[in-house]
N, C-alpha and C. Protein backbone atom coordinates (compact mmCIF):
# COMPACT_ATOMS: atom_id res chain seq x y z
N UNK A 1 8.56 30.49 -32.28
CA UNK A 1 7.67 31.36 -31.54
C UNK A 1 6.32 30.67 -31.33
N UNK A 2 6.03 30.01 -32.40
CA UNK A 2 4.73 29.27 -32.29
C UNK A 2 4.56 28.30 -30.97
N UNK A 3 5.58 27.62 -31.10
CA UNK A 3 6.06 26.20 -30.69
C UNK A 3 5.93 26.87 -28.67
N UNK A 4 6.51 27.97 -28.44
CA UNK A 4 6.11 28.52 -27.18
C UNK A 4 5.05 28.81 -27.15
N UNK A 5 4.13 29.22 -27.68
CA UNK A 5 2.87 30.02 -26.95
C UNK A 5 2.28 28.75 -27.35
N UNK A 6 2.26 27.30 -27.22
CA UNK A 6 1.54 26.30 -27.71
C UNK A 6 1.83 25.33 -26.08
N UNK A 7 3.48 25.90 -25.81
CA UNK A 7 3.98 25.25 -24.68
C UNK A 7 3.75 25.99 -23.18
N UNK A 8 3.18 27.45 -23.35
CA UNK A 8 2.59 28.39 -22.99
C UNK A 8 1.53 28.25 -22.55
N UNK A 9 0.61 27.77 -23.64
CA UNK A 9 -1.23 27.71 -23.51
C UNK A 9 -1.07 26.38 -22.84
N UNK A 10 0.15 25.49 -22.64
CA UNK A 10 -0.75 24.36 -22.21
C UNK A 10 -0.42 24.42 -20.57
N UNK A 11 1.07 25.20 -20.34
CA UNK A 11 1.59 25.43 -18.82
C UNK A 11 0.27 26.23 -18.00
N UNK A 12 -0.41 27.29 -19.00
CA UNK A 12 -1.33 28.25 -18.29
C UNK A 12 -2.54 27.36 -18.27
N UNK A 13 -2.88 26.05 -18.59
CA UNK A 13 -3.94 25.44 -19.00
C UNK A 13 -4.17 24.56 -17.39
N UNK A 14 -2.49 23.75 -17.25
CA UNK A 14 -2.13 23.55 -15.95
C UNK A 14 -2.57 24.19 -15.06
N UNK A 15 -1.38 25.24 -14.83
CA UNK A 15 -2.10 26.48 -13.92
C UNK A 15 -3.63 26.32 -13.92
N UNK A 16 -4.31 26.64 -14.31
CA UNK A 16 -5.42 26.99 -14.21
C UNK A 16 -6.26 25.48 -13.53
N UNK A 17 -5.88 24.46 -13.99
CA UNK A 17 -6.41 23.28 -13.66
C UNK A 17 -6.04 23.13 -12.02
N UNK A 18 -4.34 23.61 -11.98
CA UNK A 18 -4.34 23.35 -10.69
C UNK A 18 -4.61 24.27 -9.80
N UNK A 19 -5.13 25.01 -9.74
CA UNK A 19 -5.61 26.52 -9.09
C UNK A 19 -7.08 26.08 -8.43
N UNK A 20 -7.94 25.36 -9.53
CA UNK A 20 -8.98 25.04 -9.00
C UNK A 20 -9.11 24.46 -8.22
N UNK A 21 -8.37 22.72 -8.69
CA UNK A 21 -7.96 21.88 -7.93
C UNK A 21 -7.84 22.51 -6.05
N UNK A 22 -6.70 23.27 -6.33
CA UNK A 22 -6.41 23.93 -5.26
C UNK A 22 -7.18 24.52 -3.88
N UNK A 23 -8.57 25.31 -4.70
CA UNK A 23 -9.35 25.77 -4.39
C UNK A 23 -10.38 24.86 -3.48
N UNK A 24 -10.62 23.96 -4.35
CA UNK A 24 -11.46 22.39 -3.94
C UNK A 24 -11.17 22.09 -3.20
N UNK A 25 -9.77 21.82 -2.47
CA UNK A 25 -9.12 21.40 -1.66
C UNK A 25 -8.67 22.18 -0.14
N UNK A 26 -9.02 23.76 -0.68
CA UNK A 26 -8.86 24.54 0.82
C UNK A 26 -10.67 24.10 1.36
N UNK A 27 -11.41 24.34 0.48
CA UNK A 27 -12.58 24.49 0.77
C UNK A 27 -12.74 23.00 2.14
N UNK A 28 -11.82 21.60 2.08
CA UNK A 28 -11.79 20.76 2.71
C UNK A 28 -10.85 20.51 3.77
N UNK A 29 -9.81 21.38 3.72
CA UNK A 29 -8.64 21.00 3.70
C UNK A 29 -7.89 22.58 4.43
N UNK A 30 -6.94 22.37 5.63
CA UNK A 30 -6.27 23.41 6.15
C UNK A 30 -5.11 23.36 5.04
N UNK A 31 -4.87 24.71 5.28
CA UNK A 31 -3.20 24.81 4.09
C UNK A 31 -2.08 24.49 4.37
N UNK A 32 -2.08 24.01 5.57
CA UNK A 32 -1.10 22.47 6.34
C UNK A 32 -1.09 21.97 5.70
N UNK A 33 -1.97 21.28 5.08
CA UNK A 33 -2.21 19.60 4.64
C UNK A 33 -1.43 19.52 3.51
N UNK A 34 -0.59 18.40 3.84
CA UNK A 34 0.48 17.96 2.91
C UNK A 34 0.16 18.08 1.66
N UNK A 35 -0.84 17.88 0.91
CA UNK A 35 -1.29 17.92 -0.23
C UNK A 35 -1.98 19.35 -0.81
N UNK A 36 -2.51 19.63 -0.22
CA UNK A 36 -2.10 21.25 -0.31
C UNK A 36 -1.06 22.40 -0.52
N UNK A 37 0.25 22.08 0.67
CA UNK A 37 1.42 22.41 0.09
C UNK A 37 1.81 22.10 -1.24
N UNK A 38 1.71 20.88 -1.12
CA UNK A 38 2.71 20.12 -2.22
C UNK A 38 2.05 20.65 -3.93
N UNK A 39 0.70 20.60 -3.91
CA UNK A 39 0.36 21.59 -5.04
C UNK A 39 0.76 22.68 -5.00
N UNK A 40 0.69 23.69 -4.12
CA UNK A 40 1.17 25.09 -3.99
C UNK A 40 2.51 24.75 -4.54
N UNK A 41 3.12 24.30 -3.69
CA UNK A 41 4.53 24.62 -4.33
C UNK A 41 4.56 23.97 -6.21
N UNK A 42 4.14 22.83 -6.80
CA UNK A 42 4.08 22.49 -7.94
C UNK A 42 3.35 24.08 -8.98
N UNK A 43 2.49 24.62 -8.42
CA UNK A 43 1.67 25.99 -8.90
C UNK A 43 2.95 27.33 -9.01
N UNK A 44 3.55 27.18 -8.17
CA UNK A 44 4.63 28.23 -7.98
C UNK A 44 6.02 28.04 -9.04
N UNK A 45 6.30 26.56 -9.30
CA UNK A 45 7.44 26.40 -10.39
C UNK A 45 6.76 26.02 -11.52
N UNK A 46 5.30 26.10 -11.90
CA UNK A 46 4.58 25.99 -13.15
C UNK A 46 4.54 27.28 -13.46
N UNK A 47 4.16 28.14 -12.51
CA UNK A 47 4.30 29.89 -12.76
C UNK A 47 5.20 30.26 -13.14
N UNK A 48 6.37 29.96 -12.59
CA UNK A 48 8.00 30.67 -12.65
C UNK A 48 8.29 30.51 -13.89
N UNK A 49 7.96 29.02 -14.74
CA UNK A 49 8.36 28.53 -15.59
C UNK A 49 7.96 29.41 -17.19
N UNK A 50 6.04 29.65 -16.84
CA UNK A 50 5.34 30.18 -17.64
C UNK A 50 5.76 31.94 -17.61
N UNK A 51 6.61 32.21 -16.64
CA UNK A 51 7.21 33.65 -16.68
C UNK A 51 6.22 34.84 -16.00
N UNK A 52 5.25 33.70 -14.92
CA UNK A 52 4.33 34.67 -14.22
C UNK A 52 4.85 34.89 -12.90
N UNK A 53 4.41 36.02 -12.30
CA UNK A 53 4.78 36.56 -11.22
C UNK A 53 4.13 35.40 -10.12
N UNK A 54 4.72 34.99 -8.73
CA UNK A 54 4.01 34.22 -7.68
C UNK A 54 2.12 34.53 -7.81
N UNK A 55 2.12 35.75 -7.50
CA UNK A 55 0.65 36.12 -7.01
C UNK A 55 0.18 36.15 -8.35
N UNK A 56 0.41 35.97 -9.48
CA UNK A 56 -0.95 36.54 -10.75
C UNK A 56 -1.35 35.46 -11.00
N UNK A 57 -2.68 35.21 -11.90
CA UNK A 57 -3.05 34.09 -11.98
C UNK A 57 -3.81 33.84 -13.64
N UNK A 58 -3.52 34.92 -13.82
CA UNK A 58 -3.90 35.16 -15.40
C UNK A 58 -3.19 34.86 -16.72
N UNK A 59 -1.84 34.36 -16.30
CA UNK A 59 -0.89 34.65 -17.71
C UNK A 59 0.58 35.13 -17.23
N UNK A 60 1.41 35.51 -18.50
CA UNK A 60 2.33 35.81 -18.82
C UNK A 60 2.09 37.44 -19.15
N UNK A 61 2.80 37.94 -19.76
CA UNK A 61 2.55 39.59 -20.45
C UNK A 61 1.79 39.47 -21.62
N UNK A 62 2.26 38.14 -22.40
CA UNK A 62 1.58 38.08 -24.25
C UNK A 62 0.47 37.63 -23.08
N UNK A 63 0.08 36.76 -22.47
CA UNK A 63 -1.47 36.80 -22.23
C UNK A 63 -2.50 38.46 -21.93
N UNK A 64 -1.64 38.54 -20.62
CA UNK A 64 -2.20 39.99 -20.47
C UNK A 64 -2.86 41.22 -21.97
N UNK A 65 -1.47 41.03 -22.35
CA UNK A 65 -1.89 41.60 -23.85
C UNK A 65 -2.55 41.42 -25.02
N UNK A 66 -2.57 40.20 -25.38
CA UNK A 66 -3.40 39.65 -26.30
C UNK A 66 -4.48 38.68 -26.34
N UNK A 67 -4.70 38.37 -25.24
CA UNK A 67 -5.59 37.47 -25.14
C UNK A 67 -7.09 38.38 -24.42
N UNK A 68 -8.46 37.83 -24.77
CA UNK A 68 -9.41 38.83 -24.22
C UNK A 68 -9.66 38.23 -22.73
N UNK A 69 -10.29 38.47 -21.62
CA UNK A 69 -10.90 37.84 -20.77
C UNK A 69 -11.72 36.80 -20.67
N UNK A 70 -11.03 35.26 -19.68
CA UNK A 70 -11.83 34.60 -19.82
C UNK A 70 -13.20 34.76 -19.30
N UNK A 71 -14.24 33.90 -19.30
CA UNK A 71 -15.19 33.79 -18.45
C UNK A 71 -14.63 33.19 -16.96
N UNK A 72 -15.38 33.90 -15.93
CA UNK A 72 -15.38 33.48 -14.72
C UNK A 72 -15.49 32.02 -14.52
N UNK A 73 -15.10 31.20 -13.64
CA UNK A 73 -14.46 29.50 -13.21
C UNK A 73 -16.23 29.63 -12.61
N UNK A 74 -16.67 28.32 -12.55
CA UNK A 74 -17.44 28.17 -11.59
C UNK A 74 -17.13 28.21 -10.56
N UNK A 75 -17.93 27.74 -9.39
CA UNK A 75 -17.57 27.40 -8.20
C UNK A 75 -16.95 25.94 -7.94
N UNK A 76 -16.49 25.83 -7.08
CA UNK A 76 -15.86 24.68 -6.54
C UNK A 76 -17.05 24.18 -5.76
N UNK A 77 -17.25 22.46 -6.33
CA UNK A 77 -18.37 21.85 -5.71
C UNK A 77 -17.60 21.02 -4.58
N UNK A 78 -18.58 21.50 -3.52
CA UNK A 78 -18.29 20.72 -2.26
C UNK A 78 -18.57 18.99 -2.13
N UNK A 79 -19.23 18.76 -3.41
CA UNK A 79 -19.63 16.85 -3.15
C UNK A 79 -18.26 16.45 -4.16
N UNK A 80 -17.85 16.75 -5.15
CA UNK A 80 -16.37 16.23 -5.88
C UNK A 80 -15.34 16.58 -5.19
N UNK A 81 -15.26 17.87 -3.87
CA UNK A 81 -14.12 17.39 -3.11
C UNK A 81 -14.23 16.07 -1.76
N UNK A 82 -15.64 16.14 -1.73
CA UNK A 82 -15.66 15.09 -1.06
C UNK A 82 -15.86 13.60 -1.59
N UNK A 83 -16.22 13.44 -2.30
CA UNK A 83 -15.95 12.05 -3.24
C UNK A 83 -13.96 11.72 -3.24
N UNK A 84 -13.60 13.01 -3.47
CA UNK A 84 -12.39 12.80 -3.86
C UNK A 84 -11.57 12.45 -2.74
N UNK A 85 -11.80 12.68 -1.36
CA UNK A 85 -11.51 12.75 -0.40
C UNK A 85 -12.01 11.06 0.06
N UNK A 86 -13.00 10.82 -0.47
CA UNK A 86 -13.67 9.75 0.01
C UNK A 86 -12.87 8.31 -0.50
N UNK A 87 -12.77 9.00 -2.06
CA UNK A 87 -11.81 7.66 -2.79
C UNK A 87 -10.24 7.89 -2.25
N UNK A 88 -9.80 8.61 -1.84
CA UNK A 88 -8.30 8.45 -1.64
C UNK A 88 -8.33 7.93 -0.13
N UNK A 89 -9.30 8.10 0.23
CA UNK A 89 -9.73 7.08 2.13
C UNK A 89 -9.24 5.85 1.51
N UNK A 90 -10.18 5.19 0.64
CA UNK A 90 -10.67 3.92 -0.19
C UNK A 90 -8.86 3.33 -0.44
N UNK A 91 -8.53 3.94 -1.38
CA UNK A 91 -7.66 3.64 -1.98
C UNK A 91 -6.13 3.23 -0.62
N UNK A 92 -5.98 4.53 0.35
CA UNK A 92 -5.38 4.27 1.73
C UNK A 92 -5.77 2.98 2.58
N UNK A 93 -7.24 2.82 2.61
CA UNK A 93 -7.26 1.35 3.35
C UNK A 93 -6.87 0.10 2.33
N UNK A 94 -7.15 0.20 0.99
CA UNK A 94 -6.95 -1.04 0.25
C UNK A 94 -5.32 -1.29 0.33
N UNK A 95 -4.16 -0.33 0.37
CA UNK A 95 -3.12 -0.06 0.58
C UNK A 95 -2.43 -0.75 1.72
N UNK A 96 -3.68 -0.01 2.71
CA UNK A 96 -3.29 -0.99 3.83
C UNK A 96 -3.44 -2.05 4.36
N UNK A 97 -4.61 -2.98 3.54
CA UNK A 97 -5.00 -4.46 3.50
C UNK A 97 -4.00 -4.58 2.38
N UNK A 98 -3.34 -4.27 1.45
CA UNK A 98 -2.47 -4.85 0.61
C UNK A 98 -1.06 -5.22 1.68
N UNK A 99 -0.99 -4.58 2.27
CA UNK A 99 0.56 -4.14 3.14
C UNK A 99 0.17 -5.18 4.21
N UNK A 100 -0.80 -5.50 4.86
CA UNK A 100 -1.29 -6.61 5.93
C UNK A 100 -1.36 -7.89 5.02
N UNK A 101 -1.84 -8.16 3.70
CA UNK A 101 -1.92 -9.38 3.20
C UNK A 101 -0.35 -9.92 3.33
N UNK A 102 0.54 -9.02 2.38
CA UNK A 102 2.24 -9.07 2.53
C UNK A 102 2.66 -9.56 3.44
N UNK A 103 2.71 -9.33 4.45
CA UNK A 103 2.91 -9.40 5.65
C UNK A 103 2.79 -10.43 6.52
N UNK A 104 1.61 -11.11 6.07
CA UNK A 104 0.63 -12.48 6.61
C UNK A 104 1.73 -13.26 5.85
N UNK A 105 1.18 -13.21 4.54
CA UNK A 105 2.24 -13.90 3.33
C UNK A 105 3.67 -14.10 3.58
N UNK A 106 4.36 -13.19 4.30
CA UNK A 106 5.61 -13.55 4.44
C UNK A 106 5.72 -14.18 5.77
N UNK A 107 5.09 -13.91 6.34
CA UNK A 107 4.93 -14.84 7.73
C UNK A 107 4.43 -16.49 8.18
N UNK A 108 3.47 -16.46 7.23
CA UNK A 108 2.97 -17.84 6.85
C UNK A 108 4.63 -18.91 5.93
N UNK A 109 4.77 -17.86 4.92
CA UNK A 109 6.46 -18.83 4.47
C UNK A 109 7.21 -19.20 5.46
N UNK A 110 7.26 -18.15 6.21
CA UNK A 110 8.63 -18.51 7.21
C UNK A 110 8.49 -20.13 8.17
N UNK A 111 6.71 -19.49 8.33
CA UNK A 111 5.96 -20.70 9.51
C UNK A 111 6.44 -22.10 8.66
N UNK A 112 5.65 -21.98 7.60
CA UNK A 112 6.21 -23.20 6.50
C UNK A 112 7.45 -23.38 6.58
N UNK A 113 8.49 -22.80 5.76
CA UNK A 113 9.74 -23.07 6.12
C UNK A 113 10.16 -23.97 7.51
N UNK A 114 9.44 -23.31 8.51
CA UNK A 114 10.34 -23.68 9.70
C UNK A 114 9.63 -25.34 10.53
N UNK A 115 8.19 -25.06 9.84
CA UNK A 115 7.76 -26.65 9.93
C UNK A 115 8.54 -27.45 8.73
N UNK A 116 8.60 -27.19 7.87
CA UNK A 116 9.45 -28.31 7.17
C UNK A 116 10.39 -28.33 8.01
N UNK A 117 11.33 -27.52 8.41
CA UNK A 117 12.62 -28.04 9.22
C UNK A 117 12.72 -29.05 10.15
N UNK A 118 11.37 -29.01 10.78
CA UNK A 118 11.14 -29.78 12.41
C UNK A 118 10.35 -30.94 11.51
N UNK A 119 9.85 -31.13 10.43
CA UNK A 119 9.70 -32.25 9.79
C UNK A 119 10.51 -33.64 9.58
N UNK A 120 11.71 -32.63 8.63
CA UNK A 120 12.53 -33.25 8.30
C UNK A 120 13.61 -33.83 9.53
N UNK A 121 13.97 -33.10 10.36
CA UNK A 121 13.84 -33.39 11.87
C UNK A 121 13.94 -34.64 12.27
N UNK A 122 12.06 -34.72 12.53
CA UNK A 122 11.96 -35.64 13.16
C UNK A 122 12.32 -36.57 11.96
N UNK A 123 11.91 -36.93 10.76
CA UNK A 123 12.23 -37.87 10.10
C UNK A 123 13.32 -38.76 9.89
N UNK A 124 14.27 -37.53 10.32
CA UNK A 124 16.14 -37.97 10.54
C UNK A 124 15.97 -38.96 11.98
N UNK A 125 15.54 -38.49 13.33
CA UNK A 125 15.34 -38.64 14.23
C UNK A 125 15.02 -40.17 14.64
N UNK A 126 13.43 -40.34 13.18
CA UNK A 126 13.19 -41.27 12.96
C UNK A 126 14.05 -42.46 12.82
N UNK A 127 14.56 -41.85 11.63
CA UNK A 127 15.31 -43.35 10.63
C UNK A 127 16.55 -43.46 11.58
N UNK A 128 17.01 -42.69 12.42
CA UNK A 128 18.27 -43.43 13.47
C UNK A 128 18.03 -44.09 14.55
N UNK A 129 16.62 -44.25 15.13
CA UNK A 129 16.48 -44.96 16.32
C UNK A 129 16.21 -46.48 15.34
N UNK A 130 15.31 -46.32 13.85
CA UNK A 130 15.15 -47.54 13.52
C UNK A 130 16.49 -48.05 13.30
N UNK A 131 17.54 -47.41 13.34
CA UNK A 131 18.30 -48.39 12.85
C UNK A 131 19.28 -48.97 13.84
N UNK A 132 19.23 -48.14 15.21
CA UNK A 132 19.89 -48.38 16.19
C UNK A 132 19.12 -49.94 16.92
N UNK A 133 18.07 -49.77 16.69
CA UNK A 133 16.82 -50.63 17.62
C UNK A 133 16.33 -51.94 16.48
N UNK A 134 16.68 -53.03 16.63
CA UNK A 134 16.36 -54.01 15.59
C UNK A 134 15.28 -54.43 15.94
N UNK A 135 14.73 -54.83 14.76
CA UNK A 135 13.11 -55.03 14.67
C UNK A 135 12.15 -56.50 16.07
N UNK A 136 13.68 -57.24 16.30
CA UNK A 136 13.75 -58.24 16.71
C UNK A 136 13.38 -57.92 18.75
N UNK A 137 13.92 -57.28 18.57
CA UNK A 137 14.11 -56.27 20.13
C UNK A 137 12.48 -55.83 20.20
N UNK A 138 12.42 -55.17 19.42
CA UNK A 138 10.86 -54.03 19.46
C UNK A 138 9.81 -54.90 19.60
N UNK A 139 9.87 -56.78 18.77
CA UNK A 139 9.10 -57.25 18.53
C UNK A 139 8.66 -58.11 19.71
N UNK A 140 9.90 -58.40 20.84
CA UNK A 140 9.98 -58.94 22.46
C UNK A 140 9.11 -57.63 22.87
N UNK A 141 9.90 -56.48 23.02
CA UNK A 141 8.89 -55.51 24.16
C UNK A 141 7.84 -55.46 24.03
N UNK A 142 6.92 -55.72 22.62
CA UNK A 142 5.48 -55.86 22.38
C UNK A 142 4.92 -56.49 23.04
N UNK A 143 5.55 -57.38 23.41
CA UNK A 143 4.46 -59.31 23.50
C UNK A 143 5.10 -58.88 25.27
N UNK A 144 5.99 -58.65 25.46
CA UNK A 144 6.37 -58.15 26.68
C UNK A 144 5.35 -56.91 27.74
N UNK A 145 4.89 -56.21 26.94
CA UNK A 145 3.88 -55.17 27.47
C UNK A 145 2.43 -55.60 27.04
N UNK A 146 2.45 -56.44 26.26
CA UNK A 146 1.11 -56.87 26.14
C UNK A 146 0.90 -57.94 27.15
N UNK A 147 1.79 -58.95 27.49
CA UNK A 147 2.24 -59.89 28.49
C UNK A 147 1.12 -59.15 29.91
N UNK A 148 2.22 -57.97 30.46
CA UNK A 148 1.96 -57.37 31.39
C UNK A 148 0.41 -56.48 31.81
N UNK A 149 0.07 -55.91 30.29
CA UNK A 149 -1.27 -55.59 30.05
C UNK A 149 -2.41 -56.69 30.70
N UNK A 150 -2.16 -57.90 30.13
CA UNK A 150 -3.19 -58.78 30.58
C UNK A 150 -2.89 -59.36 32.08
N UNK A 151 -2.12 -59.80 32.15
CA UNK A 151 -1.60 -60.27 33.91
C UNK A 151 -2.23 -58.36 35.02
N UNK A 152 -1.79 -57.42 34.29
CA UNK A 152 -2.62 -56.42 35.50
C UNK A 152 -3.96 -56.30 35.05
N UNK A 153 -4.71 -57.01 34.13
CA UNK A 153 -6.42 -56.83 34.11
C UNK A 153 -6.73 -57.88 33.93
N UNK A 154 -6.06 -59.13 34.66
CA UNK A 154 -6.49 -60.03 35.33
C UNK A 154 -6.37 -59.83 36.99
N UNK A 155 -5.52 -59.31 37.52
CA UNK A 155 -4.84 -58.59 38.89
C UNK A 155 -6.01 -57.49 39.30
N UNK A 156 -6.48 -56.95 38.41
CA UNK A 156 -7.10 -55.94 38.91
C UNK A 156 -8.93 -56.20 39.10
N UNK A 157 -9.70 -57.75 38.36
CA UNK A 157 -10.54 -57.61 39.14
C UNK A 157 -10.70 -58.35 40.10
């Protein structure tokens, strides 16, 4: 018996935390907003659970009965729903520079990847013309175009 009204005080402790919460959040927030629902409904199977009716917001029956009245909640401050509002902006763009870094990152590998390919490539490319083309050959067309180099800039003034 203990062991419930311990598991009790802490479900109604919830409740109560998220009620405010709640509150904070219409004060910013249409009751559209995804996050709005999505507490409501979490408030509604914390209730069910604690054995309170949808609409009450006080307890169970042993509360009703034995417990005295709390003091009234403050108000809901309009600058902590907006801070809060402000950091989950924060936290959405860092999310989304995390998701753009990724992205770069996997794109830059691929680029890599695919220059090594055209590297290695040409390197193949390379080593078969040297071996088709003897050094002996390459070493005539030199003296051959250099030949011609000087005979047209002697020709030409």
């Amino acid at each position: 018996m203990l062991r419930q009204n311990v598991e009790l005080d802490q479900l109604d402790k919830e409740i109560d935390t998220g009620e405010t919460t709640l509150q904070q959040l219409l004060q910013v927030y249409k009751e559209t907003y995804p996050d709005v629902r999505d507490l409501k409904r979490r408030l509604e199977v914390r209730k069910k659970t604690a054995g309170r009716p949808p609409g009450e917001t006080g307890g169970d029956a042993r509360d009703r009965v034995a417990r005295p009245k709390e003091a009234t909640k403050k108000g809901t401050n309009f600058q902590v729903a907006q801070s809060l509002t402000t950091l989950r902006g924060e936290i959405d763009k860092t999310n989304g520079l995390l998701k753009g870094n990724d992205t770069e990152r996997t794109y830059r590998t691929k680029d890599q990847e695919r220059i090594t390919r055209q590297i290695e490539e040409y390197r193949n490319n390379c080593s078969d013309i040297g071996h088709r083309i003897p050094l002996r050959d390459l070493q005539r067309d030199q003296a051959n175009a250099t030949k011609r180099y000087q005979t047209a800039g002697q020709t030409g003034n």
